[in-house]
N, C-alpha and C. Protein backbone atom coordinates (compact mmCIF):
# COMPACT_ATOMS: atom_id res chain seq x y z
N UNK A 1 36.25 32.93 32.36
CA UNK A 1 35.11 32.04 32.45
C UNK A 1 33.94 32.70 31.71
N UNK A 2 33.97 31.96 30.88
CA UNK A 2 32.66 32.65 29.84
C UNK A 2 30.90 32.25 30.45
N UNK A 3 30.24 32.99 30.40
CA UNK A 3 28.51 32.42 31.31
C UNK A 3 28.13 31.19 30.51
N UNK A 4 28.66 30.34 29.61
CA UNK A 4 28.18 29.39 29.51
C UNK A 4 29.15 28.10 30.27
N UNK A 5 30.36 28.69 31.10
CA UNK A 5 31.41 27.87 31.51
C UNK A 5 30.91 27.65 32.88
N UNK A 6 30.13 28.77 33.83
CA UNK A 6 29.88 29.21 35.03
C UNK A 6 28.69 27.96 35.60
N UNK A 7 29.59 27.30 36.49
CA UNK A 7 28.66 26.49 37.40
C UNK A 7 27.47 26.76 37.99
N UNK A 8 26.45 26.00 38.44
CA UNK A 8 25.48 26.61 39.47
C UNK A 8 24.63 26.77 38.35
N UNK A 9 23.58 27.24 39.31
CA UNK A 9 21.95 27.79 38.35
C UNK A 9 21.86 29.30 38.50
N UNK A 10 21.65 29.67 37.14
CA UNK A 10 21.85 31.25 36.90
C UNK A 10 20.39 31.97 37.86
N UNK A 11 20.59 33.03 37.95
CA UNK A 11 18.95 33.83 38.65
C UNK A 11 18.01 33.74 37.80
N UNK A 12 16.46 33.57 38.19
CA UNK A 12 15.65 33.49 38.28
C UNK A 12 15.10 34.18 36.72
N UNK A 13 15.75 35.18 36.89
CA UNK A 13 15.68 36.52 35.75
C UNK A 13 15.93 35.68 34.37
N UNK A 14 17.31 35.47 34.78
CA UNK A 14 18.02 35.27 33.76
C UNK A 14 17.63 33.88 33.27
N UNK A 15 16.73 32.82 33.70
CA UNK A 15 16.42 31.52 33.76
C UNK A 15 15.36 31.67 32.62
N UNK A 16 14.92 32.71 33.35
CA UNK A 16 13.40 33.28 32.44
C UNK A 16 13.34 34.01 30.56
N UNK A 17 14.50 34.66 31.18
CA UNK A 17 14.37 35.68 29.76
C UNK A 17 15.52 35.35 29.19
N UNK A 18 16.38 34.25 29.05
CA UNK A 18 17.41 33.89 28.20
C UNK A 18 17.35 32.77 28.53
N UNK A 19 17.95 32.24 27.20
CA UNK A 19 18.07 30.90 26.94
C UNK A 19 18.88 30.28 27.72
N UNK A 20 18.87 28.82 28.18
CA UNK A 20 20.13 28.68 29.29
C UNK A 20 20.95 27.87 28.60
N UNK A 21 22.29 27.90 29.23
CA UNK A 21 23.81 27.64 28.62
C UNK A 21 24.32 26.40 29.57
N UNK A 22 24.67 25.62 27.75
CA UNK A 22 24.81 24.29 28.35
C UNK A 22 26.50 24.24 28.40
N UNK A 23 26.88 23.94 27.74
CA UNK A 23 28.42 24.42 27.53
C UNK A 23 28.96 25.04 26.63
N UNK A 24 30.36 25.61 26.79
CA UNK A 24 31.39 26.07 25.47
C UNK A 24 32.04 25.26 25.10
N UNK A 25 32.39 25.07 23.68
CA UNK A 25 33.58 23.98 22.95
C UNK A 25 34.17 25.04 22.02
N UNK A 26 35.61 24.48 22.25
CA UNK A 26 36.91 25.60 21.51
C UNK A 26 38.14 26.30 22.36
N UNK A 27 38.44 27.21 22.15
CA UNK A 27 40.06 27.27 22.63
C UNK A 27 39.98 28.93 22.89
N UNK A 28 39.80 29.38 24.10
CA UNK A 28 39.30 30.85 24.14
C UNK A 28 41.10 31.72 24.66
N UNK A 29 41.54 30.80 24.55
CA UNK A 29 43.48 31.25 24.64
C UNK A 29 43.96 32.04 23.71
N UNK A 30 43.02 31.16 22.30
CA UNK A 30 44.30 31.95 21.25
C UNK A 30 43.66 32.92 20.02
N UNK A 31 44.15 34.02 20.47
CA UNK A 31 43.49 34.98 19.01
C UNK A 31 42.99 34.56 18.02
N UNK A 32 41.69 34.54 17.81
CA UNK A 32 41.22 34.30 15.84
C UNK A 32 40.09 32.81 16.14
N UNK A 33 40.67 32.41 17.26
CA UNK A 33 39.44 30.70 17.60
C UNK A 33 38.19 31.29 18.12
N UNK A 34 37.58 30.22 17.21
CA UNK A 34 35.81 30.37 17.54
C UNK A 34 35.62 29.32 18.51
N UNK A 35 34.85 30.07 19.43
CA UNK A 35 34.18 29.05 20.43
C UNK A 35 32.49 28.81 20.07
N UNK A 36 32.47 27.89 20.52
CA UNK A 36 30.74 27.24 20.36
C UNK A 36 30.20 27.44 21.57
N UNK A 37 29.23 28.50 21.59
CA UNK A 37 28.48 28.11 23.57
C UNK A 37 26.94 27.69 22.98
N UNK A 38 26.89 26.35 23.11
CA UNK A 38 25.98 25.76 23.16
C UNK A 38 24.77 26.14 24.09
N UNK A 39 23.41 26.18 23.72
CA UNK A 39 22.43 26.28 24.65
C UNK A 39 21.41 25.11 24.46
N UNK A 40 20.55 25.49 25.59
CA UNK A 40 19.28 24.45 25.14
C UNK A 40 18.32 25.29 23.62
N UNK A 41 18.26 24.45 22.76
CA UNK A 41 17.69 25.50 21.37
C UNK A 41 18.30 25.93 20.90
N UNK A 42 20.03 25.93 21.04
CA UNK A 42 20.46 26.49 20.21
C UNK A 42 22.09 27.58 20.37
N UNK A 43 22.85 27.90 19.13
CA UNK A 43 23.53 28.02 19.66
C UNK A 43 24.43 29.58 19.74
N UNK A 44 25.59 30.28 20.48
CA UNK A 44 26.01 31.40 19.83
C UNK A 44 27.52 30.86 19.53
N UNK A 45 28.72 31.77 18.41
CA UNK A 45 29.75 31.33 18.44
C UNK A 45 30.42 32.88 18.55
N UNK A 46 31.00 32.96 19.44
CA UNK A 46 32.25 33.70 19.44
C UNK A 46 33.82 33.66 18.77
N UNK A 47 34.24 34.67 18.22
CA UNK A 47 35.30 34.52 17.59
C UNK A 47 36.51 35.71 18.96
N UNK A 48 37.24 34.67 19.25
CA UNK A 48 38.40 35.55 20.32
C UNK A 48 38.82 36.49 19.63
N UNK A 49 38.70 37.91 19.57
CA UNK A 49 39.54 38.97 18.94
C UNK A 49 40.33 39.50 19.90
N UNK A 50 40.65 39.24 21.08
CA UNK A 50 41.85 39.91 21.60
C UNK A 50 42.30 38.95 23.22
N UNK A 51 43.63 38.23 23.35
CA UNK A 51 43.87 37.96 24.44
C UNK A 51 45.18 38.48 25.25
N UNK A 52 45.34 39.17 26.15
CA UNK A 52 46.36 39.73 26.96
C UNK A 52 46.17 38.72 28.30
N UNK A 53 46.99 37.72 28.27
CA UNK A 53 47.32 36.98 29.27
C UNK A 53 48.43 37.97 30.63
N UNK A 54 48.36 37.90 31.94
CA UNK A 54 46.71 37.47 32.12
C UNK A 54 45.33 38.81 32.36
N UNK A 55 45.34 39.52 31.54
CA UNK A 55 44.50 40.33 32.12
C UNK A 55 43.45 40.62 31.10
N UNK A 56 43.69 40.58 29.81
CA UNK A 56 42.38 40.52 29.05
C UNK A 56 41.73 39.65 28.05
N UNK A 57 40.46 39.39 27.79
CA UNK A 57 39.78 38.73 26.82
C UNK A 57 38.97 39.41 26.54
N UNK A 58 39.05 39.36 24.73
CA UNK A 58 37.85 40.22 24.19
C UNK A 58 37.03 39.49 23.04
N UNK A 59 36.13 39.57 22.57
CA UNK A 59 35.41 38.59 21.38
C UNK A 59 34.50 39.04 20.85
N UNK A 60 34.22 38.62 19.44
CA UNK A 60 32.75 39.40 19.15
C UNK A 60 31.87 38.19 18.58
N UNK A 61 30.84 38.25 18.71
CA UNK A 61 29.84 37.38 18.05
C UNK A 61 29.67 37.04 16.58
N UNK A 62 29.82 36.13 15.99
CA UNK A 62 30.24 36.07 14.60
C UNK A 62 28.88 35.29 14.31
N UNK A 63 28.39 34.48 15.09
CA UNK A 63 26.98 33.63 15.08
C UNK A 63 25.43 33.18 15.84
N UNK A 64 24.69 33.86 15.86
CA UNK A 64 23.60 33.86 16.97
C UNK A 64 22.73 32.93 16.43
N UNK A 65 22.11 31.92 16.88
CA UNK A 65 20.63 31.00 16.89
C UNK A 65 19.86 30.73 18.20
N UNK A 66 19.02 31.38 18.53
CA UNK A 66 19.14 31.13 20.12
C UNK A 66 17.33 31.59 19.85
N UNK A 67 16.97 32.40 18.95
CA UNK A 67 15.31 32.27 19.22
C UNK A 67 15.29 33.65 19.22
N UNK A 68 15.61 34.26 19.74
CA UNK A 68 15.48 35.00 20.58
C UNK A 68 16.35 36.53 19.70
N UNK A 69 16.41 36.69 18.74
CA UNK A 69 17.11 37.37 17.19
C UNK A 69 16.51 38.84 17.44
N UNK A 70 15.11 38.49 17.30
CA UNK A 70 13.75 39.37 17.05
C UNK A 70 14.32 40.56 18.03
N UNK A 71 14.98 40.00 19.35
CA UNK A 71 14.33 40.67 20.96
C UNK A 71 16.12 41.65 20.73
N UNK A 72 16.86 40.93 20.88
CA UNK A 72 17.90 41.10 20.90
C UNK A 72 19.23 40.32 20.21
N UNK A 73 20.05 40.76 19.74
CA UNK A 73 21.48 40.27 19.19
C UNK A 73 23.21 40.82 20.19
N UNK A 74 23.78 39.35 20.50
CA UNK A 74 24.80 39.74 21.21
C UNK A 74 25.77 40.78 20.32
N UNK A 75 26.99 41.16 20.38
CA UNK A 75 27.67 41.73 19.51
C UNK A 75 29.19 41.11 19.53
N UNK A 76 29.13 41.08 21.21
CA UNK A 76 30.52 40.56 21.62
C UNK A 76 30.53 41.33 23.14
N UNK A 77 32.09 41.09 23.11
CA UNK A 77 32.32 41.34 24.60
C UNK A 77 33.54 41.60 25.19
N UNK A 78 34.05 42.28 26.25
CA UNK A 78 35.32 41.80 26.98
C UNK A 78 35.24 41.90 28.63
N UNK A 79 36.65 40.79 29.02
CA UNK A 79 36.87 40.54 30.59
C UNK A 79 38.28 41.08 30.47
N UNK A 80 37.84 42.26 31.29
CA UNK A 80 39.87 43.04 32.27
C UNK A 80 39.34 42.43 33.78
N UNK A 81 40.93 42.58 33.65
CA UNK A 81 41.25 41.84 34.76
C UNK A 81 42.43 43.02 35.26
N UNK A 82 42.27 43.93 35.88
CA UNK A 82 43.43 44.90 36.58
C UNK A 82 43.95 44.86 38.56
N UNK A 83 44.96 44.69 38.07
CA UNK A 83 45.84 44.46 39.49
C UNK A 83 45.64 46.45 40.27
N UNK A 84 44.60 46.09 41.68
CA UNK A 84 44.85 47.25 42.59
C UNK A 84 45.72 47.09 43.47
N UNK A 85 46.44 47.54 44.13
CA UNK A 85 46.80 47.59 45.37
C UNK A 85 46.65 45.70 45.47
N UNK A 86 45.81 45.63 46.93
CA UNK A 86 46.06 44.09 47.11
C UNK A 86 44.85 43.63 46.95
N UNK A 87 44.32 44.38 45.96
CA UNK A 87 43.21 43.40 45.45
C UNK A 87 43.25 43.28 43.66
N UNK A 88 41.85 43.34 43.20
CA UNK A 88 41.59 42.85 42.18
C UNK A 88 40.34 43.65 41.26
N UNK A 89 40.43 44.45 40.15
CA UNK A 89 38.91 44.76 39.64
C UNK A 89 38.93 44.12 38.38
N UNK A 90 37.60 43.62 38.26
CA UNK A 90 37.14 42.80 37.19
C UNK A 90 36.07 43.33 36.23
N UNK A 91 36.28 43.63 35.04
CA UNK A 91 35.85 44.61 34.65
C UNK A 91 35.00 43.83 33.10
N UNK A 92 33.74 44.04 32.88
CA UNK A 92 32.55 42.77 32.25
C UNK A 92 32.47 43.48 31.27
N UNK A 93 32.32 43.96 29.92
CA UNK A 93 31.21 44.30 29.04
C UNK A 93 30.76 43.56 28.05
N UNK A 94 29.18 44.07 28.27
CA UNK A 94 28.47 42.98 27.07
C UNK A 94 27.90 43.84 26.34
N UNK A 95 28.07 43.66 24.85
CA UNK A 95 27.67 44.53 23.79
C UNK A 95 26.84 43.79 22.85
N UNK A 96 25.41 44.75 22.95
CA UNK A 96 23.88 44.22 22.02
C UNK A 96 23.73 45.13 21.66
N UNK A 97 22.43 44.75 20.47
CA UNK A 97 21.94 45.44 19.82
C UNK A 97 20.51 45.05 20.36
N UNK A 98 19.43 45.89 20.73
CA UNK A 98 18.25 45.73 21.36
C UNK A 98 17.08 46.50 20.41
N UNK A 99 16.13 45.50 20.23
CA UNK A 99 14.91 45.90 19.32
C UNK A 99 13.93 45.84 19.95
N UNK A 100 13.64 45.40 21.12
CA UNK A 100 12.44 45.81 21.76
C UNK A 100 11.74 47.55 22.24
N UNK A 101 10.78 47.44 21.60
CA UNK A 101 10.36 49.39 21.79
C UNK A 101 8.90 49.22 22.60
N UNK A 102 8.95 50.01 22.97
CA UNK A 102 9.30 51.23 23.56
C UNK A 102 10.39 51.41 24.74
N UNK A 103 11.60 51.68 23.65
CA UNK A 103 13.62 51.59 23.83
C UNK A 103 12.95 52.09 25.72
N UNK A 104 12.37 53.29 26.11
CA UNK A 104 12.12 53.71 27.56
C UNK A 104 11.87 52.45 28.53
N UNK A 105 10.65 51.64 28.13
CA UNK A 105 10.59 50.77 29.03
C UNK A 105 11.43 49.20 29.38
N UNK A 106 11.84 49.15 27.82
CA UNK A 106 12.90 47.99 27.96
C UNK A 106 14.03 48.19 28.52
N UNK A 107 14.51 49.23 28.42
CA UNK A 107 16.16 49.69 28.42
C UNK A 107 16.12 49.21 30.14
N UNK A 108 15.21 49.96 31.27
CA UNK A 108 15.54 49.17 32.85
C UNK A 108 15.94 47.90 32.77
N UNK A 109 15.10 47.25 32.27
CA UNK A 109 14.87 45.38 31.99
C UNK A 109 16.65 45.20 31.72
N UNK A 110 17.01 45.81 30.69
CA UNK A 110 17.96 45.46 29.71
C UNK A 110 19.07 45.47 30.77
N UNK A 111 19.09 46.25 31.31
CA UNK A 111 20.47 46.72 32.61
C UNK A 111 20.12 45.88 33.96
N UNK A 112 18.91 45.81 34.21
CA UNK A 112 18.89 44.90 35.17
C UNK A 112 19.23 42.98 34.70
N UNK A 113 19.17 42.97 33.85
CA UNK A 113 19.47 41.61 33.09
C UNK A 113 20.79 41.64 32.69
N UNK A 114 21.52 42.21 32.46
CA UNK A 114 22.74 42.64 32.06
C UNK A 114 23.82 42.61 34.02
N UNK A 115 23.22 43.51 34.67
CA UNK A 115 23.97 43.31 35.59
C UNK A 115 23.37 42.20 36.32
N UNK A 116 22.15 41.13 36.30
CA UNK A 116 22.39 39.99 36.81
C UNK A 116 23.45 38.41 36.53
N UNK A 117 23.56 39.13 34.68
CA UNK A 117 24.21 38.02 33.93
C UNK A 117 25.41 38.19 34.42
N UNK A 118 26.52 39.46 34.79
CA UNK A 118 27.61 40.02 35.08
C UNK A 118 27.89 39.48 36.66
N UNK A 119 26.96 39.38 37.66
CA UNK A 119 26.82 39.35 38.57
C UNK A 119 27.02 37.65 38.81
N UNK A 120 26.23 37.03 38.00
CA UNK A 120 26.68 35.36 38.17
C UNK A 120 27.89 35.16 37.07
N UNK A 121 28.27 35.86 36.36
CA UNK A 121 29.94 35.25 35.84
C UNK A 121 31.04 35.78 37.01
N UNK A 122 30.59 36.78 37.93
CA UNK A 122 31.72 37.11 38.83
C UNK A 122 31.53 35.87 40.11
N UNK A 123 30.45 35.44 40.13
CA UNK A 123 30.18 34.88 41.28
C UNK A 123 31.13 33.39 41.11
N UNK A 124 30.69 32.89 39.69
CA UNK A 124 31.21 31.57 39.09
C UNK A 124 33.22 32.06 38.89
N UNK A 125 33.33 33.33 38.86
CA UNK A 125 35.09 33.05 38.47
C UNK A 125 35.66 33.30 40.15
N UNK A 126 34.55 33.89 41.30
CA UNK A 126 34.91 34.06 42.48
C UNK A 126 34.87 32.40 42.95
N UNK A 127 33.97 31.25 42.48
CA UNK A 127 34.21 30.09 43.27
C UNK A 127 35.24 29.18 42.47
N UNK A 128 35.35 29.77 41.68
CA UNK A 128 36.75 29.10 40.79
C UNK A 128 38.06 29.36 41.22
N UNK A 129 38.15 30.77 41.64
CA UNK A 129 39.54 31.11 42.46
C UNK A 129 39.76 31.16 43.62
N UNK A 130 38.74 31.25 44.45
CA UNK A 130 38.93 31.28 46.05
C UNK A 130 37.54 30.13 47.03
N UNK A 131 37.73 28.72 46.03
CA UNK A 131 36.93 27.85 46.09
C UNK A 131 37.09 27.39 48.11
N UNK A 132 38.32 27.26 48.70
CA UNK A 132 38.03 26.93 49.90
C UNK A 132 38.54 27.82 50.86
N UNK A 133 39.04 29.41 50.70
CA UNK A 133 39.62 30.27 51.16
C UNK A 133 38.48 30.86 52.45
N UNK A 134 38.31 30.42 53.53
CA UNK A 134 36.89 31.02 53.97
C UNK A 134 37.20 32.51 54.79
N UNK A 135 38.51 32.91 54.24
CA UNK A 135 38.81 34.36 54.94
C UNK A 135 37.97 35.72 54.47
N UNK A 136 38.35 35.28 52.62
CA UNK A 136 37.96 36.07 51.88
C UNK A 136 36.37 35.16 51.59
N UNK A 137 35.32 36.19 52.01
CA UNK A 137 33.40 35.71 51.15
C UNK A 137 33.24 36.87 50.44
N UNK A 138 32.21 36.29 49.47
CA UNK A 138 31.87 37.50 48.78
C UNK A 138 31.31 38.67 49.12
N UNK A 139 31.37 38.96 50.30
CA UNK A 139 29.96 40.11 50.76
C UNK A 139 31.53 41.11 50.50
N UNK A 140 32.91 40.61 51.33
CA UNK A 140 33.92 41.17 51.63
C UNK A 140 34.70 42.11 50.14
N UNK A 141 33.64 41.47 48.93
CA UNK A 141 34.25 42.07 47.68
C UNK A 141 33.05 43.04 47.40
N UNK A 142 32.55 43.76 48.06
CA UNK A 142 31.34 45.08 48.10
C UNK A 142 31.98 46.20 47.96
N UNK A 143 33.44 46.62 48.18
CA UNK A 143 33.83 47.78 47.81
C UNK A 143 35.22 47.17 47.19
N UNK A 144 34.80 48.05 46.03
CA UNK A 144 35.78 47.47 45.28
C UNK A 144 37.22 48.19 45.42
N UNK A 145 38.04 48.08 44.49
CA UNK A 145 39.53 49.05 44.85
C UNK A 145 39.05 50.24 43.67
N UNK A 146 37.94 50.19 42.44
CA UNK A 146 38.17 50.72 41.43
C UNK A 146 39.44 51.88 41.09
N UNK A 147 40.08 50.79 40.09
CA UNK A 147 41.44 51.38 39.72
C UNK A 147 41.49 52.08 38.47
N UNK A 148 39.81 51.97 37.64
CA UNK A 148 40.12 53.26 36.61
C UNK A 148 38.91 53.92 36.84
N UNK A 149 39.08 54.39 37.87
CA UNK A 149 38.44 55.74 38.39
C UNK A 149 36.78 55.47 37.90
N UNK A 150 35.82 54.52 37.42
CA UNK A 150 34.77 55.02 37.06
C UNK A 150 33.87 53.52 38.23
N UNK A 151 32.51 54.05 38.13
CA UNK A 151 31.50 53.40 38.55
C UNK A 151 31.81 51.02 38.91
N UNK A 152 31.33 50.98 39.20
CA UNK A 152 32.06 49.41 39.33
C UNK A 152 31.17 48.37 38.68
N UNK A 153 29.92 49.55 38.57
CA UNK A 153 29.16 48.42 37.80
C UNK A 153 27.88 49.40 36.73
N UNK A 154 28.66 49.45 35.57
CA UNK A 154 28.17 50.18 34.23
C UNK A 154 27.27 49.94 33.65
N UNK A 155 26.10 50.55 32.73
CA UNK A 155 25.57 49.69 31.94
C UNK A 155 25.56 50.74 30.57
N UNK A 156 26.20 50.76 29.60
CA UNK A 156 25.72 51.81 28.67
C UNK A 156 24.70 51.29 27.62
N UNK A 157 23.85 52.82 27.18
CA UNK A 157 22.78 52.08 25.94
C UNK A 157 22.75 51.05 25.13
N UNK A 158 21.99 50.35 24.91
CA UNK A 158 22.02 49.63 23.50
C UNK A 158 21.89 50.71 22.35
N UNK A 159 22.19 49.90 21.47
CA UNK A 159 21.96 50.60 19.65
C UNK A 159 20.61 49.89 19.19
N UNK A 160 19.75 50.58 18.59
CA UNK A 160 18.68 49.83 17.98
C UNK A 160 18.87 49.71 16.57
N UNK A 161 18.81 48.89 15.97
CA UNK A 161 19.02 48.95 15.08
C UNK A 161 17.75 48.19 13.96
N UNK A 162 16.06 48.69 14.35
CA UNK A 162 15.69 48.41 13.29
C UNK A 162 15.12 49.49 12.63
């Protein structure tokens, strides 16, 4: 489920400082297809560079119009999906390039925006798969199984690149 697929109204944050996402059009199944995620103003296109059914999707950004160029540029991205024990870790990265300076004071912003955007695509693929299950709630997915040994919720630097 890509954040422009994800039901509901995104946080507050994210309402504010990114453009909001109206839908995707295209075929995110098959290696080499560009998807369209439409926004209000404008649009980004992803090109699928890697699918491992069912556990991974990867893509990189081949097209950005969104306003918003100046501040930041997506790069691309990927969703793992790894089998623990009897659960599940879901594993997000989003890769930018960030031009806002002074890199010190943006970079908090950048990770706190980053793990809110991460935070509503898990929320939107959690009501997609366990839509009337009322055993399993989300509070109950707070410790995760992490099955490759690192942190559960990452954020590494941006690259600046002007």
């Amino acid at each position: 489920m890509l954040y422009e697929e994800v039901p509901g109204r995104p946080s507050l944050l994210l309402r504010i400082l990114l453009p909001q996402p109206v839908r995707a059009e295209g075929d995110k199944t098959r290696m080499g297809s560009a998807v369209r995620c439409v926004y209000r103003g404008g649009d980004l296109v992803k090109r699928i560079t890697e699918v491992v059914r069912p556990s991974s999707l990867q893509f990189e950004v081949i097209g950005q119009s969104l306003g918003i160029e100046d501040c930041i540029r997506t790069r691309g991205g990927s969703y793992q999906i790894l089998s623990c024990r009897d659960a599940t870790d879901v594993v997000l990265i989003t890769n930018y390039d960030a031009y806002l300076h002074p890199r010190r004071v943006w970079r908090p912003l950048e990770v706190l925006l980053v793990r809110q955007l991460h935070a509503h695509i898990l929320r939107g693929m959690y009501a997609a798969v366990m839509p009337r299950n009322q055993a399993i709630r989300p509070e109950s997915l707070a410790r995760p199984c992490n099955c490759l040994g690192v942190p559960t919720c990452t954020v590494s630097q941006s690259f600046s690149r002007r």
